[in-house]
Protein backbone atom coordinates (compact mmCIF):
# COMPACT_ATOMS: atom_id res chain seq x y z
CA UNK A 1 -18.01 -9.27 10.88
CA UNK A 2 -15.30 -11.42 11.50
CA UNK A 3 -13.38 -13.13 8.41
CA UNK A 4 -14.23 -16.78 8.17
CA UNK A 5 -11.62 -19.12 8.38
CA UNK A 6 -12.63 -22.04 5.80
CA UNK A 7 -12.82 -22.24 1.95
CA UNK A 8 -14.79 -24.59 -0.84
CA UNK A 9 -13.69 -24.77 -3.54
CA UNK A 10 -14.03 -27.03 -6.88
CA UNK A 11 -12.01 -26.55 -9.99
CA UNK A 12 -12.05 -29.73 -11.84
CA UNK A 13 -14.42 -32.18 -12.05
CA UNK A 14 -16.18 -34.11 -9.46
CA UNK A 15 -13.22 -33.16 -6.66
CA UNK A 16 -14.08 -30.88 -3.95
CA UNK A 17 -11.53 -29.14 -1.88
CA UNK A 18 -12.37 -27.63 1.92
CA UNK A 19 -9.76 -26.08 3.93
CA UNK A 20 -10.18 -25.20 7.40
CA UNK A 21 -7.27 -22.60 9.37
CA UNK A 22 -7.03 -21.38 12.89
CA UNK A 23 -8.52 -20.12 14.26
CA UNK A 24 -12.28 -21.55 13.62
CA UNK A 25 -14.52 -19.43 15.54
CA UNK A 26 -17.78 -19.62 16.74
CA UNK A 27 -20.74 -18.80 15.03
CA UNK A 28 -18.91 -19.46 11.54
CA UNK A 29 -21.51 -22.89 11.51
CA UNK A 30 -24.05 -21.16 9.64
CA UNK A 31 -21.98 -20.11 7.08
CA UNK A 32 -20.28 -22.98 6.76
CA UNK A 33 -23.14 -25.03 6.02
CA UNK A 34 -25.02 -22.84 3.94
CA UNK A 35 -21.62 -22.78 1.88
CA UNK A 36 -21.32 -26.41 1.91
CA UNK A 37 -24.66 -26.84 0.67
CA UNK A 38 -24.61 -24.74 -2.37
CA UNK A 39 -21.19 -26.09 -3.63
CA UNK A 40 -22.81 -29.50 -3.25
CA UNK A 41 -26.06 -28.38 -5.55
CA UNK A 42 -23.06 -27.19 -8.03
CA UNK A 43 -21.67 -30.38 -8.73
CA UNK A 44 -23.63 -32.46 -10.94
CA UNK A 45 -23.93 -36.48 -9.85
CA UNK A 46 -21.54 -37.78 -7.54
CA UNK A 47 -18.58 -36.16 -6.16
CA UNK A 48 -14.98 -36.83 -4.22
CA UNK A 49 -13.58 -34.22 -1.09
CA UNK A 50 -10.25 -33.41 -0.45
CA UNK A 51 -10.33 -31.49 3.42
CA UNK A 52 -6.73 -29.71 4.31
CA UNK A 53 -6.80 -29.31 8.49
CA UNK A 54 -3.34 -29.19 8.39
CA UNK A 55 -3.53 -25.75 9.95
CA UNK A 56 -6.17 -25.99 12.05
CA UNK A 57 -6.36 -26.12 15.48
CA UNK A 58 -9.89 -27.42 17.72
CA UNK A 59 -13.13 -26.82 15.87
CA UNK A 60 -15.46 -24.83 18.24
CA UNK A 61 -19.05 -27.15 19.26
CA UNK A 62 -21.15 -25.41 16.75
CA UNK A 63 -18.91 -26.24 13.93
CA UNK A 64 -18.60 -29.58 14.72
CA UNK A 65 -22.52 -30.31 15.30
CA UNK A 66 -22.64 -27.99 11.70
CA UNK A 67 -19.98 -30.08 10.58
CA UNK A 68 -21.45 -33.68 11.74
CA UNK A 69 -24.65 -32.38 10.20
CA UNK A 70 -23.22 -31.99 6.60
CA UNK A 71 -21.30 -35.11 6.77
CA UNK A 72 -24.47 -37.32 7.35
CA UNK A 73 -26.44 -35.61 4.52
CA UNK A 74 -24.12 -36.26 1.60
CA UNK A 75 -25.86 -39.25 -0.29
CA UNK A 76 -23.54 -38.61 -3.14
CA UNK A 77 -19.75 -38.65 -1.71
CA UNK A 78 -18.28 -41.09 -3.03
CA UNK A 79 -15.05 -40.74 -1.43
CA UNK A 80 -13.97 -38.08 1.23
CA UNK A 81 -10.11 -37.91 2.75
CA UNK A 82 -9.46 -35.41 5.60
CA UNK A 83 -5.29 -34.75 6.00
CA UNK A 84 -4.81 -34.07 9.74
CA UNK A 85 -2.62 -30.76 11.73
CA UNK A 86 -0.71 -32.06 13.93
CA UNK A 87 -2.77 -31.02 16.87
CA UNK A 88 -3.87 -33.97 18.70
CA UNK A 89 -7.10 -32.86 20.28
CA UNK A 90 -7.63 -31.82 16.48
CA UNK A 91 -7.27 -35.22 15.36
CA UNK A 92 -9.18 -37.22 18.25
CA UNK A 93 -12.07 -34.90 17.60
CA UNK A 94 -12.37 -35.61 13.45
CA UNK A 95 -11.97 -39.17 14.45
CA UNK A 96 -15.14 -38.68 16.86
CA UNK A 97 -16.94 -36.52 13.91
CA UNK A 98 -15.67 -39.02 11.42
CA UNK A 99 -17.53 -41.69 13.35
CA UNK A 100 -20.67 -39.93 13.94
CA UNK A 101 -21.14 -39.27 10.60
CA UNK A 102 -21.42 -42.77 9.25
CA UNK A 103 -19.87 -42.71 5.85
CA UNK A 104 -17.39 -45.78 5.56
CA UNK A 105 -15.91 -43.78 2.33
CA UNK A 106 -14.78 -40.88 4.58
CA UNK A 107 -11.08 -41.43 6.36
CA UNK A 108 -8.52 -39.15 8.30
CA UNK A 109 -4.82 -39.41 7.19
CA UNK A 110 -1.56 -37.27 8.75
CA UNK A 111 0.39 -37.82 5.61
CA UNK A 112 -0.77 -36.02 2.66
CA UNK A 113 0.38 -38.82 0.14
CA UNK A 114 -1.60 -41.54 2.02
CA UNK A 115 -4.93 -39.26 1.26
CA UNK A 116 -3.79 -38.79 -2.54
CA UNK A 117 -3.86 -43.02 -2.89
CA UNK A 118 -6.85 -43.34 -1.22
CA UNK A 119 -8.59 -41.14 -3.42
CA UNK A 120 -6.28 -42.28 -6.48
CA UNK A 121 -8.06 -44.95 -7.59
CA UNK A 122 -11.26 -43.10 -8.16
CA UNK A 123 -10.36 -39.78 -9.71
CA UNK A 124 -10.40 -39.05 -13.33
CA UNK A 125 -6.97 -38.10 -15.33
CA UNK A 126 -7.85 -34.36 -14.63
CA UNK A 127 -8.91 -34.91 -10.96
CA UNK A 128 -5.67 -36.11 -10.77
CA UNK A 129 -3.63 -34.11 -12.20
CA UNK A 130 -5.13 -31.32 -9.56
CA UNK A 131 -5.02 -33.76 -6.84
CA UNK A 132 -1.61 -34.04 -7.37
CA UNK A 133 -1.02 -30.00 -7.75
CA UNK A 134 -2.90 -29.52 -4.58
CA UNK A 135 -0.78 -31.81 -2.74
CA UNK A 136 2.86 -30.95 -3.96
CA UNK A 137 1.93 -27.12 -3.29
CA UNK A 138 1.30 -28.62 0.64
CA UNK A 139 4.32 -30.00 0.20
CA UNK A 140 6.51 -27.42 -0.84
CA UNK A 141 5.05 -25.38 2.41
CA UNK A 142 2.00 -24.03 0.57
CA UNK A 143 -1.83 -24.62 1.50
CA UNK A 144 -3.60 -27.75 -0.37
CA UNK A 145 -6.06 -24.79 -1.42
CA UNK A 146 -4.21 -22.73 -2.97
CA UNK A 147 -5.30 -21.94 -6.37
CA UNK A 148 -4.07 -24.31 -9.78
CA UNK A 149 -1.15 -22.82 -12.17
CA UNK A 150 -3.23 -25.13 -14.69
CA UNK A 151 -3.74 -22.46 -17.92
CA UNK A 152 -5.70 -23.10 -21.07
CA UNK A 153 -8.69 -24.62 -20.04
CA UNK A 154 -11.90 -23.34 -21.37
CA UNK A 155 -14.19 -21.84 -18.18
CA UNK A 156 -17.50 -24.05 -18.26
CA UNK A 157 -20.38 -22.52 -17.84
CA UNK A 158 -23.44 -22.20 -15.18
CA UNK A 159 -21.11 -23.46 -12.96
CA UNK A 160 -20.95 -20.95 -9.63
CA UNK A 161 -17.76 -19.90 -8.45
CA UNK A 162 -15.70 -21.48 -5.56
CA UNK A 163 -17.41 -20.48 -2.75
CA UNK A 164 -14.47 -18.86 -0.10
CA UNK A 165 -14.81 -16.41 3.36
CA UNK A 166 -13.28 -12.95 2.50
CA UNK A 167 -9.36 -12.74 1.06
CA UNK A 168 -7.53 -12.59 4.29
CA UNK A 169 -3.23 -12.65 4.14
CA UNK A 170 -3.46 -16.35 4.26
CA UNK A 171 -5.76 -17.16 1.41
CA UNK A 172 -4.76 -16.46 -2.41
CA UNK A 173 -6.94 -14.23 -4.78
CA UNK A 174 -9.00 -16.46 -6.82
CA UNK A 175 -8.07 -17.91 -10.30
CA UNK A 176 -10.34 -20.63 -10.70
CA UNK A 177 -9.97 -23.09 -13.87
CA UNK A 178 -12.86 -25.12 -14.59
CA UNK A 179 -12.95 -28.10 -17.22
CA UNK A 180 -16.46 -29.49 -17.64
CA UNK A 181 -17.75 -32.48 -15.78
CA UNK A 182 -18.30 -35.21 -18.26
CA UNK A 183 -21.32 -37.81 -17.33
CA UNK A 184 -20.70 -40.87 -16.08
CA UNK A 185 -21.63 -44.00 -17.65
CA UNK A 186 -24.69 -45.91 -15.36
CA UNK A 187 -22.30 -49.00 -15.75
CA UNK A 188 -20.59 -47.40 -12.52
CA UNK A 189 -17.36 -47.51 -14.60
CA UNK A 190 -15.17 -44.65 -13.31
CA UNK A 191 -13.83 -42.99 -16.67
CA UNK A 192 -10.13 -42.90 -17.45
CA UNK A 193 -8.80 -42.25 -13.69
């Protein structure tokens, strides 16, 4: 069995993180969507996505249809921001994907900072604060997935751990830190982010 070349993650909060690397092979669709789905029946209410494709390449046609197909059934996202490789053909086929699967929320960005502010304005404090880790890690060379240096933070509980293909030279050993989701108001307010 061949490794798989995407992870899903979620350490804090409501934010979701997805990475996809080169190269993503065929047949990794099923997987891929069953993953998807069970980290989306983890999170509790609604929920934001952070997607690092900054070092992937061309998504193979199952993957994209499996890919399409999770995008349209995600009544909760509230926000989703994808951060582009530099691989055109990459890029004009999320655009495509992007418009297939309806969700106005949902935008493609080739600078990692312009994905940060369009998801800054929803995040909590803590989102952000991992938001922000994510993205200087990218920046210092590093992928947005990598795991947080974040320490102290009581582990909640029932909460299933990131869901991730097998370790591979590319992808860090897990150290997942957790801080619990806290309810939103039905007011729609969005906390202290």
């Amino acid at each position: 069995m061949l490794p798989t070349m995407y992870s899903i993650e979620s350490h804090v909060g409501r934010l979701i993180e997805v990475r996809f690397w080169s190269p993503v092979g065929e047949g990794e669709a099923i997987g891929w969507r069953r993953d998807h789905d069970a980290m989306l029946q983890s999170v509790l209410g609604s929920y934001i996505v952070f997607v690092d494709l900054s070092d992937a390449n061309v998504f193979p046609p199952d993957m994209v249809e499996a890919y399409v197909a999770t995008m349209r059934n995600e009544p909760r996202l509230l926000r989703a921001a994808l951060v582009l490789s530099a691989s055109p053909t990459l890029s004009l086929q999320m655009q495509r994907i992007l418009r297939d699967a309806f969700h106005p929320q949902r935008r493609a960005f080739r600078e990692v900072r312009e994905a940060e502010n369009f998801l800054g304005d929803i995040v909590t404090l803590p989102e952000r604060a991992r938001l922000r880790e994510v993205i200087e890690r990218r920046e210092q060379g590093g992928p947005i997935s990598a795991q947080p240096v974040s320490a102290g933070v009581p582990q909640s509980t029932g909460t299933p751990a990131s869901l991730r293909g097998p370790v591979s030279g590319r992808t860090p050993t897990p150290a997942t830190v957790r801080i619990p989701v806290t309810p939103r108001s039905p007011s729609g307010g969005h906390g202290d982010g």
